[in-house]
Protein backbone atom coordinates (compact mmCIF):
# COMPACT_ATOMS: atom_id res chain seq x y z
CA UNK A 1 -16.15 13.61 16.68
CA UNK A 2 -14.66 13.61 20.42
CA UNK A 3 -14.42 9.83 21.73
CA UNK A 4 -12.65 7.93 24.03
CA UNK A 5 -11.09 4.77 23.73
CA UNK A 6 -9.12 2.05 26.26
CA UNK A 7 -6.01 0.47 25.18
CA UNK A 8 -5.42 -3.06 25.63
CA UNK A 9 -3.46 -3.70 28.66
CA UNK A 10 0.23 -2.38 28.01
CA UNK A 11 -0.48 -0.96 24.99
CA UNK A 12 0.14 3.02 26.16
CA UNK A 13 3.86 1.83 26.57
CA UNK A 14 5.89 1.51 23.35
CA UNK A 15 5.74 -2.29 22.11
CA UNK A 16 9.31 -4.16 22.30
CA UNK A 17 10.23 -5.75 19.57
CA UNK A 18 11.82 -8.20 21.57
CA UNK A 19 8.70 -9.40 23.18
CA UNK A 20 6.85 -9.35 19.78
CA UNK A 21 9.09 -12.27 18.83
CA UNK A 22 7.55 -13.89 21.67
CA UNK A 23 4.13 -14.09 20.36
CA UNK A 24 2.94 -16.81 17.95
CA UNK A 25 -0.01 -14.07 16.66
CA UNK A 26 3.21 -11.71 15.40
CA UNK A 27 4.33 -14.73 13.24
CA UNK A 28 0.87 -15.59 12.14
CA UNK A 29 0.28 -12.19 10.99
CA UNK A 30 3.40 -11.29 10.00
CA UNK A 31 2.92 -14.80 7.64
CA UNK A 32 -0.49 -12.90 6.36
CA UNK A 33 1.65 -9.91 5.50
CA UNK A 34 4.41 -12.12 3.72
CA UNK A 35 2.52 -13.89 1.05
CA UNK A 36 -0.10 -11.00 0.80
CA UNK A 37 3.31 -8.47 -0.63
CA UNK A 38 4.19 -11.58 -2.39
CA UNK A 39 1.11 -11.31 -4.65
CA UNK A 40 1.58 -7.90 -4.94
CA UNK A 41 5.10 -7.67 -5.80
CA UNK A 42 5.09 -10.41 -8.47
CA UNK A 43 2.23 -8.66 -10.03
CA UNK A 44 3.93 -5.34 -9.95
CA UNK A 45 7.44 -6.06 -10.49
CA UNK A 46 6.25 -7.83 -13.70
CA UNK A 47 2.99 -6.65 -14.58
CA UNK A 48 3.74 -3.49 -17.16
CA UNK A 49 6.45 -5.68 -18.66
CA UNK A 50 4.90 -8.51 -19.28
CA UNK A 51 1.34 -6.50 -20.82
CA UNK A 52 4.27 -5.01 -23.53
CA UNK A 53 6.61 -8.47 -24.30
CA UNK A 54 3.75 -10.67 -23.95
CA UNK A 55 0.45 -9.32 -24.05
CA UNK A 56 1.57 -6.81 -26.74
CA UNK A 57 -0.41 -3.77 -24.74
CA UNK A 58 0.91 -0.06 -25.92
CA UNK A 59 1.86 2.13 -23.51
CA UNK A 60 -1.44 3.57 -22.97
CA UNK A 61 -3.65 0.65 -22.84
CA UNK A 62 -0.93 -0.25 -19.92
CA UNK A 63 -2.13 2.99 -18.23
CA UNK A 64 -5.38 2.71 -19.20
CA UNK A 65 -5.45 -0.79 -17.50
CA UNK A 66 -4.08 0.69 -14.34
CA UNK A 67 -6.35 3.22 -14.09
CA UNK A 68 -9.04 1.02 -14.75
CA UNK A 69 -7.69 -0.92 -11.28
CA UNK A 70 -7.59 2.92 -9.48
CA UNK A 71 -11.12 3.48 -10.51
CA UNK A 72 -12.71 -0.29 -9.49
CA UNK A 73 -10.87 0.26 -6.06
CA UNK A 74 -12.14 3.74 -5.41
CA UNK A 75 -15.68 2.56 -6.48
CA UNK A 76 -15.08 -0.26 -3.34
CA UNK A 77 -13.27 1.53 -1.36
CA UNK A 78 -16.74 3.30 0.91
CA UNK A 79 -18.31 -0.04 0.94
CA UNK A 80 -15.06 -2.07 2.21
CA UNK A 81 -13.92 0.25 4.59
CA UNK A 82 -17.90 0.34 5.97
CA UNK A 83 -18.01 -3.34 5.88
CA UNK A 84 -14.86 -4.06 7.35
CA UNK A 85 -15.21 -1.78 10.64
CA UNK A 86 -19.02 -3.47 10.93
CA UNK A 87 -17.14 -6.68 10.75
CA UNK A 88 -14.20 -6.05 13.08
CA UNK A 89 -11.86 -8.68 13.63
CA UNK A 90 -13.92 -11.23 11.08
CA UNK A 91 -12.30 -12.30 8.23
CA UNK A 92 -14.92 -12.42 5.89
CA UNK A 93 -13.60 -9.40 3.33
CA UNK A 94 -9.95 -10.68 3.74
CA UNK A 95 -10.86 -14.43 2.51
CA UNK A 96 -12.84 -12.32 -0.10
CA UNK A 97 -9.18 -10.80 -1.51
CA UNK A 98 -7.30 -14.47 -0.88
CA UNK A 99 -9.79 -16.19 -3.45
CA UNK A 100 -9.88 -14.08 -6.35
CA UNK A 101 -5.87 -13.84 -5.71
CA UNK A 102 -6.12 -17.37 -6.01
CA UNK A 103 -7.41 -16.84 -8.94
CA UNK A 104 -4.97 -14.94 -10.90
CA UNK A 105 -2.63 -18.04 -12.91
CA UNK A 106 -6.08 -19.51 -14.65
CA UNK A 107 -7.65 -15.76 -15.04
CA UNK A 108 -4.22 -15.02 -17.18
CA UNK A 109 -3.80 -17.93 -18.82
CA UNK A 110 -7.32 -18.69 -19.97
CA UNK A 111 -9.36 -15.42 -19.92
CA UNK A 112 -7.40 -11.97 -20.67
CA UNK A 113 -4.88 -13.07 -23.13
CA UNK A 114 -7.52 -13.91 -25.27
CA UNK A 115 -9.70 -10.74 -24.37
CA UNK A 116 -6.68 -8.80 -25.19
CA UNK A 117 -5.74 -10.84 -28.70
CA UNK A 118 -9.37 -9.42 -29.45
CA UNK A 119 -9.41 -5.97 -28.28
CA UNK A 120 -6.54 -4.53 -26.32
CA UNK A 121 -9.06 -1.80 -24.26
CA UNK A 122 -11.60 -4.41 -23.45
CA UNK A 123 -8.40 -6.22 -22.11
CA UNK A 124 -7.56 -3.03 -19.97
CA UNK A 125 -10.96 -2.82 -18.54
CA UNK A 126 -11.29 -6.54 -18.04
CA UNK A 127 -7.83 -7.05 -16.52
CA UNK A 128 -7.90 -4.40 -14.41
CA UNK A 129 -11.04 -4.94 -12.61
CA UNK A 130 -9.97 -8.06 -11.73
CA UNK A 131 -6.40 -7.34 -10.47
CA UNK A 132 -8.08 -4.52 -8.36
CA UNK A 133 -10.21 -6.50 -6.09
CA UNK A 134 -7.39 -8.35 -4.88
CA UNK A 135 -4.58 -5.33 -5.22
CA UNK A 136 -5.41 -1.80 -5.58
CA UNK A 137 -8.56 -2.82 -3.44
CA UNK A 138 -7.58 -5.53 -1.16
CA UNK A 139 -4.84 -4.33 -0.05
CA UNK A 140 -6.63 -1.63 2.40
CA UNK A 141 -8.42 -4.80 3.92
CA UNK A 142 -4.92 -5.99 4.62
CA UNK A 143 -3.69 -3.49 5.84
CA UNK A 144 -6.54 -2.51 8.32
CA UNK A 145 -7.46 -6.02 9.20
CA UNK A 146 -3.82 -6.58 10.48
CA UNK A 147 -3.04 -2.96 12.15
CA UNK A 148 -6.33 -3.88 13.85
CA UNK A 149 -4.83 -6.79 15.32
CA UNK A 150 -1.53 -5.76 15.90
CA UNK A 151 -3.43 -2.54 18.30
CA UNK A 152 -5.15 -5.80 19.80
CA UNK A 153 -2.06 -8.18 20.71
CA UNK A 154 0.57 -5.18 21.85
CA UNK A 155 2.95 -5.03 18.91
CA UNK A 156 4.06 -2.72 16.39
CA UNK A 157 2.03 -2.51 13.49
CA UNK A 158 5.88 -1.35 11.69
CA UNK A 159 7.49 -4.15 12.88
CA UNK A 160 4.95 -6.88 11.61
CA UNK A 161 4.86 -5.18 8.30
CA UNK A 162 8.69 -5.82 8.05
CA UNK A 163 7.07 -9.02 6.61
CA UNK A 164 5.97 -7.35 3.70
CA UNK A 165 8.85 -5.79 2.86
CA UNK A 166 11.19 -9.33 3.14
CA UNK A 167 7.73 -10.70 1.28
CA UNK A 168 8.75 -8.15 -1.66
CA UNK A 169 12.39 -8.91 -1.49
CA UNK A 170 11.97 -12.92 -2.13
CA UNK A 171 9.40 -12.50 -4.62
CA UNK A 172 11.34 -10.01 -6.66
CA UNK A 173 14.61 -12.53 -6.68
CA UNK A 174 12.80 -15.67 -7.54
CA UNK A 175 10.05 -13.62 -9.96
CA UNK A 176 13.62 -12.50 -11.81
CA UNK A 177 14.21 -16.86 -12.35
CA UNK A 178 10.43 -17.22 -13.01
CA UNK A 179 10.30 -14.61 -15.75
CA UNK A 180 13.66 -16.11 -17.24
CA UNK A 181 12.04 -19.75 -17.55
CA UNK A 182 8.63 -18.75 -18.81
CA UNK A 183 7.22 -15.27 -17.92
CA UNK A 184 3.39 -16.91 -17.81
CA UNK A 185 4.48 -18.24 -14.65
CA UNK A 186 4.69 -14.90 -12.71
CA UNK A 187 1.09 -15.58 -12.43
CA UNK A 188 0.96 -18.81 -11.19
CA UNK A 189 3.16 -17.95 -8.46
CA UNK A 190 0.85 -15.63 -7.71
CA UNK A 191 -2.02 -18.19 -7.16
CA UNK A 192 0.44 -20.57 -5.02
CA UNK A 193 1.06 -17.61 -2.72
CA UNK A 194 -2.56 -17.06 -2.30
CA UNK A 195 -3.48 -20.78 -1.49
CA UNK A 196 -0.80 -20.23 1.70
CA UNK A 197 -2.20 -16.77 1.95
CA UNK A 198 -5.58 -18.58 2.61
CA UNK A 199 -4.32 -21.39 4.97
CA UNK A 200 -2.45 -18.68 7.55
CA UNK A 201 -5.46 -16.52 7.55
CA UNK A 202 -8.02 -19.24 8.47
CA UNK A 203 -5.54 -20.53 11.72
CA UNK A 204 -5.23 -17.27 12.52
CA UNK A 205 -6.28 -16.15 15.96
CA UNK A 206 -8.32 -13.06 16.23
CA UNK A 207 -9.74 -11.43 19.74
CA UNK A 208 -13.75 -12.62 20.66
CA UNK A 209 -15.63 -10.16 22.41
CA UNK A 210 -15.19 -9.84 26.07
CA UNK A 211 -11.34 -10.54 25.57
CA UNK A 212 -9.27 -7.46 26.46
CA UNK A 213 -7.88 -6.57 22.88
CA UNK A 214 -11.34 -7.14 21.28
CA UNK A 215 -12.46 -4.39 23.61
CA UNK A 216 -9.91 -1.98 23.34
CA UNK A 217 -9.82 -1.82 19.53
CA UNK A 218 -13.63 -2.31 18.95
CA UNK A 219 -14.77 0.09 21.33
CA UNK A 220 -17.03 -2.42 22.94
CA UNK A 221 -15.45 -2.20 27.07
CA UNK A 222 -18.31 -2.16 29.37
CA UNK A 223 -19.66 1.72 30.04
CA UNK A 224 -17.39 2.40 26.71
CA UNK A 225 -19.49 4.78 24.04
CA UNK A 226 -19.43 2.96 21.03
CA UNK A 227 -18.42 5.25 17.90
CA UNK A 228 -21.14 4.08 15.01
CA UNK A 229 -19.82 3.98 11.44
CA UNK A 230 -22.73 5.60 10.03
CA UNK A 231 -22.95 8.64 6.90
CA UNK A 232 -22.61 11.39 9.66
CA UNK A 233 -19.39 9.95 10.43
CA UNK A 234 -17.97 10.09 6.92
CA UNK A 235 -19.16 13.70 6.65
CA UNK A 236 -17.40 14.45 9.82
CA UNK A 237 -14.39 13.14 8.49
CA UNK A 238 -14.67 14.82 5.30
CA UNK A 239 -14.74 18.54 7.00
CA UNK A 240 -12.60 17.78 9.22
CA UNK A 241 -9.19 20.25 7.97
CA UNK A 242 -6.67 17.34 8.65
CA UNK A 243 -8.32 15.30 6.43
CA UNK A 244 -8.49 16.99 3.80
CA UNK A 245 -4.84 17.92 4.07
CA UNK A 246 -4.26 13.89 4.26
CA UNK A 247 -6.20 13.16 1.08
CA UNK A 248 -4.74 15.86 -0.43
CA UNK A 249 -1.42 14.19 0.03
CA UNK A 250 -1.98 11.18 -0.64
CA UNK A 251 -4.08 12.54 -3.93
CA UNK A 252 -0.59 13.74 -5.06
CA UNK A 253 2.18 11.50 -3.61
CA UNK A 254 0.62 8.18 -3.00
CA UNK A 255 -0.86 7.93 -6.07
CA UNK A 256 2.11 9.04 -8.06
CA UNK A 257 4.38 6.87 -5.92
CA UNK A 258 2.69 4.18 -7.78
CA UNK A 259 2.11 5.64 -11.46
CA UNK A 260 5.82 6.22 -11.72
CA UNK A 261 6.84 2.81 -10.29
CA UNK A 262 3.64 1.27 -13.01
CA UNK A 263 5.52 1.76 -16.17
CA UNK A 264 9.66 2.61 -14.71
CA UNK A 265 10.55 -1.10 -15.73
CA UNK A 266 10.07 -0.13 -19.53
CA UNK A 267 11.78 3.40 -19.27
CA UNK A 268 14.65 1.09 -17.06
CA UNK A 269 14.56 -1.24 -20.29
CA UNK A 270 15.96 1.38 -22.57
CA UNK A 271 19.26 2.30 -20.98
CA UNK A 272 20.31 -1.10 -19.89
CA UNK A 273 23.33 -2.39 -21.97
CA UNK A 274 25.19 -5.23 -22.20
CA UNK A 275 23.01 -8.02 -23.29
CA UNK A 276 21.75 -8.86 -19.99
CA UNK A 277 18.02 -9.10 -19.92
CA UNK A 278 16.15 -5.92 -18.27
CA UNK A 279 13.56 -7.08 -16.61
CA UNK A 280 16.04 -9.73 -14.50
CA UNK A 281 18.40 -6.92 -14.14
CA UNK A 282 15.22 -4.98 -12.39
CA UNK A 283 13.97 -7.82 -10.27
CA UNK A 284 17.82 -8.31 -8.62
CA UNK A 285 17.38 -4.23 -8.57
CA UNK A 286 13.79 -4.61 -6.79
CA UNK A 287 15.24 -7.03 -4.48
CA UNK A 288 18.41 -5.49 -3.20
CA UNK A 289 15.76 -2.51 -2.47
CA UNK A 290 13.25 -4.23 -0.45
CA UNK A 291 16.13 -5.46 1.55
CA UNK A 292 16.97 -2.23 2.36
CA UNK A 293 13.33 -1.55 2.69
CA UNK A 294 13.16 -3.75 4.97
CA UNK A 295 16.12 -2.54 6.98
CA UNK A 296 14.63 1.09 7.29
CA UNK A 297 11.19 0.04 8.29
CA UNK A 298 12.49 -1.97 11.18
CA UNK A 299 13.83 1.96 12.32
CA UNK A 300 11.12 3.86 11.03
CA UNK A 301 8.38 3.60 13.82
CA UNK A 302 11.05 5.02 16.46
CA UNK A 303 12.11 8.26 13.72
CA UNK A 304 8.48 8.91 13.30
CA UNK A 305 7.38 8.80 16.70
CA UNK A 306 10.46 11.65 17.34
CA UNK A 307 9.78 13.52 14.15
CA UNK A 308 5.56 13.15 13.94
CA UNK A 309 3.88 11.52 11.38
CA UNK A 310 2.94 14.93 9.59
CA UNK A 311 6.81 15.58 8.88
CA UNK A 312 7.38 12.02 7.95
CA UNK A 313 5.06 12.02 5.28
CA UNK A 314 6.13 15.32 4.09
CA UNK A 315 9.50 13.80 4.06
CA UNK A 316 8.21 11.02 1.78
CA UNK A 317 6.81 13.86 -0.44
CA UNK A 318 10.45 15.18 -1.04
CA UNK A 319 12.17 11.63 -1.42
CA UNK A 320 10.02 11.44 -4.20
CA UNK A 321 10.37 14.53 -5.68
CA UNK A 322 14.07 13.76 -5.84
CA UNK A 323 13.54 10.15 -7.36
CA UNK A 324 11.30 11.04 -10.16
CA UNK A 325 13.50 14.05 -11.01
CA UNK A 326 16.96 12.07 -10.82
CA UNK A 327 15.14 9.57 -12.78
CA UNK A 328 14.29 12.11 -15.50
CA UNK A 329 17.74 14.43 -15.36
CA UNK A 330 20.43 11.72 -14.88
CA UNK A 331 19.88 8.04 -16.95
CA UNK A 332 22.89 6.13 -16.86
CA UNK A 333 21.69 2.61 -15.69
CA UNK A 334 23.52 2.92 -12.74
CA UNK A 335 22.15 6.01 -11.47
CA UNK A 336 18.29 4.71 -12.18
CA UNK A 337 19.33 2.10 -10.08
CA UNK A 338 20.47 4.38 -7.20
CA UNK A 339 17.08 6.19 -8.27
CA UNK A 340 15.40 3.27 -7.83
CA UNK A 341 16.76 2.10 -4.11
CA UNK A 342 15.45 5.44 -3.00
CA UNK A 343 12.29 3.59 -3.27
CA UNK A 344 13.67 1.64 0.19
CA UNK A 345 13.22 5.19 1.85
CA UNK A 346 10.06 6.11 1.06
CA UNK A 347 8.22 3.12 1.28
CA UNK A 348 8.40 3.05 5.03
CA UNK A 349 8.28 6.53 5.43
CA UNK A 350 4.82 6.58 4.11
CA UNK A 351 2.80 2.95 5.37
CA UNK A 352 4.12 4.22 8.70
CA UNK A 353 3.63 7.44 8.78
CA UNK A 354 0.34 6.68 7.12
CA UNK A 355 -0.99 4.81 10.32
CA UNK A 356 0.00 6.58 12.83
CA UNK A 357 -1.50 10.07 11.93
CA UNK A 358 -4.95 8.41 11.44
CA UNK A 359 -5.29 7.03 15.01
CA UNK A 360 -3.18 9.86 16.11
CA UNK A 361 -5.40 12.27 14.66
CA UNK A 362 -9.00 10.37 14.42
CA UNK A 363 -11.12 7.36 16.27
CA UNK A 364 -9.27 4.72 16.01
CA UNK A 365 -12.16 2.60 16.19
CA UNK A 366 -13.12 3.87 12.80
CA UNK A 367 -9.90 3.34 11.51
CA UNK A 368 -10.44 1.20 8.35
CA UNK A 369 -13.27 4.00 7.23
CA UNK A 370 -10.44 6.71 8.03
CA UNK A 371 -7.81 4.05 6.18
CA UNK A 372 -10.23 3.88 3.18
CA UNK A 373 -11.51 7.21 2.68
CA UNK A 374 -8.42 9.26 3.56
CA UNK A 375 -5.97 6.93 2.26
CA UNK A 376 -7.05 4.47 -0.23
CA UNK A 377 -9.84 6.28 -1.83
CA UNK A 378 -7.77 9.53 -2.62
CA UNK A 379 -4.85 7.49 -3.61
CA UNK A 380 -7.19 5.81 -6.37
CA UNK A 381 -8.49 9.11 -7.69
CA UNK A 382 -5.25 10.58 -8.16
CA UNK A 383 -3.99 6.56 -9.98
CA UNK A 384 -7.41 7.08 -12.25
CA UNK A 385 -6.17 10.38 -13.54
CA UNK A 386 -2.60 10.04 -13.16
CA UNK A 387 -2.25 6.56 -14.78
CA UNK A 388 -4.14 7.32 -17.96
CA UNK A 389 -2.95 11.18 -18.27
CA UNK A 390 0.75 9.89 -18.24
CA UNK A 391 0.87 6.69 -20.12
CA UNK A 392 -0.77 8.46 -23.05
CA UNK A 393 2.32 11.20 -22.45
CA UNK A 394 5.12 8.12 -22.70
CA UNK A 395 3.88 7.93 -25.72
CA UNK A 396 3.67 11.10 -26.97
CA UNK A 397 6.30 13.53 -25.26
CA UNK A 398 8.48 10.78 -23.55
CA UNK A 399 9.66 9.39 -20.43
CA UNK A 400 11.85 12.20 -19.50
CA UNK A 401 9.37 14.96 -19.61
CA UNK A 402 6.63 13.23 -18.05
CA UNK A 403 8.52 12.67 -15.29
CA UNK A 404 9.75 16.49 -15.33
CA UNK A 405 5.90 17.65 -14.94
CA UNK A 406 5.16 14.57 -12.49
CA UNK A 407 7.57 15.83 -10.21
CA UNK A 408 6.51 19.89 -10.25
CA UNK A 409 2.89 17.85 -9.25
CA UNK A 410 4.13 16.45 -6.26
CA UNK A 411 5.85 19.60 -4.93
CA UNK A 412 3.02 21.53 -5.57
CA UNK A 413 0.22 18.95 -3.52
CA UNK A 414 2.98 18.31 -0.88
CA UNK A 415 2.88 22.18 0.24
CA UNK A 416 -0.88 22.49 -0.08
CA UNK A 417 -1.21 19.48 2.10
CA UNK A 418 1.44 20.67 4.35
CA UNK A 419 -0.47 23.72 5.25
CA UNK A 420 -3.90 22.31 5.93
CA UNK A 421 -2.60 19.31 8.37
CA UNK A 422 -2.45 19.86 11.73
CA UNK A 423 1.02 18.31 13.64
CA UNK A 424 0.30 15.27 15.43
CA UNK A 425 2.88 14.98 17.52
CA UNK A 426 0.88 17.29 20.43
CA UNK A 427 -1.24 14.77 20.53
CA UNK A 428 1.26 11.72 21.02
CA UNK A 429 2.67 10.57 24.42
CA UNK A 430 6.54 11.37 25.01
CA UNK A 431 7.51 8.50 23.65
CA UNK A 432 5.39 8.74 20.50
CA UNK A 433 2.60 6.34 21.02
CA UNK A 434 -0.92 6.96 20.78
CA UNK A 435 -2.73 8.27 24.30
CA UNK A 436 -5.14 7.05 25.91
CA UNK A 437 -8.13 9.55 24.93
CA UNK A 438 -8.10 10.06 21.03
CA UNK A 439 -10.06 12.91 19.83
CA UNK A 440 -10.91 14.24 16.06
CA UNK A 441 -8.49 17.00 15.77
């Protein structure tokens, strides 16, 4: 798969973040990003917590219901990422995710906590379909739709993201006051977010064809060869050794990135003394870490461009290793809180890491098909098999020793991945940004 793709005009020099701040699109999108993570983080902060306290879920229903979200996305994931290069800058998928996010306070309130009252795995499979298509699904629309359009209007896709991670910060604090006045409310917030959600995305200004930016990113510049999202393209993709070694990774330390963080507010429950209440002890927690999240992804483009996006997300790999591994070895509450604020690392690390070997390394105008396949789909096979496989072990061999085998899985995917990726940084400019001509490596 050898194409060639234009740039729009500036983009081959490194985006200021200076002269971001100058343009009302970052703000727009960077609003999309902020009450998008806001969703997300109130349901995941809170989700595994409140399906214990006051749903009344075991331990493995909980991972049964989280796998049940892995599976629904990877089920979508072909047909989204298809749609949503077809579509280009539309919005059609996106408003798709804001309404059923909208969704969320009446779903909880008047549908799954009586599903569950009746049968806890019908609740699983009901609840997490539903939190999927706007989470563990949606979220690659997000992402994609926005990189797309920060490629378009000449900022960095790291730097608009930022609003995701302050997004996660304020949701975690005022969740932590929510939860303390009524934790049915978690949800509810959840729908208010989406309502603004909805209101940013329809003023938002995308590029029309025959405007610069539409052209660059869409591949449609006069005399340009347009690269056709079509079967042969996936297969390409598939064989394609980089590839593999991506989904490999992301099979392994993705996915388990987010099975360890699924149920870590229960195991945090259980060491926490001194009568203060766990789960607002682990929002302030959550918050002081997407703080620093938010700090480190504001550096993060600049280390990767120096250090390549392969190394960066071998990096992540290794953070995690330690953080699962500290979490299991060494439980005082403070030190799963330092465990936790590694989290503020590796979070960064990976989204951009993530983004810049896939139009790095692959067409960039096939990038949601490259986002969903390589990324989100492998990430959702490893959260089927990883969620269910060790929330029945919480309950069987504990915490501790899960976490002991979940961390000898990571090391052992990171170095198979490492040795079937190719190093992208040959194929970066000197200052790290993508060229010009992007070719399937």
């Amino acid at each position: 798969m050898s194409t060639t793709t234009a740039t729009p005009d500036g983009a081959t020099a490194k985006p200021r973040a200076r002269d971001s701040l100058r343009k009302p699109a970052f703000w727009n999108f960077g609003g999309l990003f902020f009450f998008y993570f806001a969703i997300w983080q109130l349901a995941f902060t809170f989700l595994s917590r409140w399906l214990e306290t006051e749903a009344g879920m075991s331990h493995g229903n909980i991972g049964l219901l989280n796998s049940v979200m892995a599976f629904t996305a990877f089920c979508l994931q072909p047909f989204y990422g298809f749609i949503q290069d077809k579509l280009g800058f539309r919005k059609n998928l996106f408003a798709f995710v804001v309404l059923v996010g909208a969704m969320m306070g009446p779903f909880f309130a008047f549908v799954f906590t009586p599903i569950v009252n009746a049968n806890q795995v019908l609740g699983a499979v009901v609840g997490g379909v539903f939190l999927s298509l706007t989470l563990n699904a949606g979220v690659g629309i997000v992402e994609t739709f926005n990189e797309r359009n920060a490629r378009a209007n000449g900022f960095e896709y790291g730097h608009v993201r930022l609003f995701g991670s302050v997004a996660g910060a304020t949701a975690s604090l005022v969740g932590g006051f929510i939860w303390a006045s009524n934790p049915d409310n978690i949800w509810w917030a959840g729908t208010f977010s989406a309502i603004v959600l909805g209101v940013l995305l329809f003023v938002a200004r995308t590029p029309k064809p025959g405007e610069p930016g539409y052209e660059a990113v869409s591949g449609d510049a006069a005399g340009g060869a347009r690269t056709k999202v079509s079967l042969a393209t996936v297969k390409e993709l598939l064989t394609n050794r980089s590839f593999v070694g991506f989904m490999v990774l992301m099979f392994g330390t993705a996915a388990l990135y987010d099975v360890f963080d699924q149920q870590f507010p229960n195991y945090f429950a259980q060491f926490v003394t001194g009568g203060i209440d766990s789960q607002v002890l682990f929002s302030r927690v959550v918050f002081v870490q997407i703080l620093l999240e938010a700090v480190v992804m504001i550096a993060t483009p600049f280390l990767i461009n120096r250090i390549g996006a392969k190394n960066g997300l071998l990096l992540f790999g290794l953070v995690l290793v330690v953080r699962v591994l500290g979490s299991a070895f060494f439980t005082s509450t403070e030190m799963l809180i330092v465990w936790r604020l590694l989290a503020a690392i590796e979070m960064p690390l990976m989204l951009i890491s993530v983004m810049k070997y896939l139009t790095r390394m692959f067409d960039v105008r096939i990038s949601a098909t490259a986002y969903m396949l390589g990324f989100n789909m492998a990430k959702q096979i490893g959260i089927v098999i990883f969620s269910w496989a060790f929330g029945a072990a919480y309950d069987t061999i504990g915490f501790g020793h899960s976490y002991i085998v979940m961390g000898v899985v990571v090391v052992a995917v990171t170095i198979a991945a490492s040795l079937l990726m190719r190093d992208d940084r040959r194929y970066a400019l000197a200052d790290g940004s993508t060229p010009e001509t992007v070719t399937a490596r």
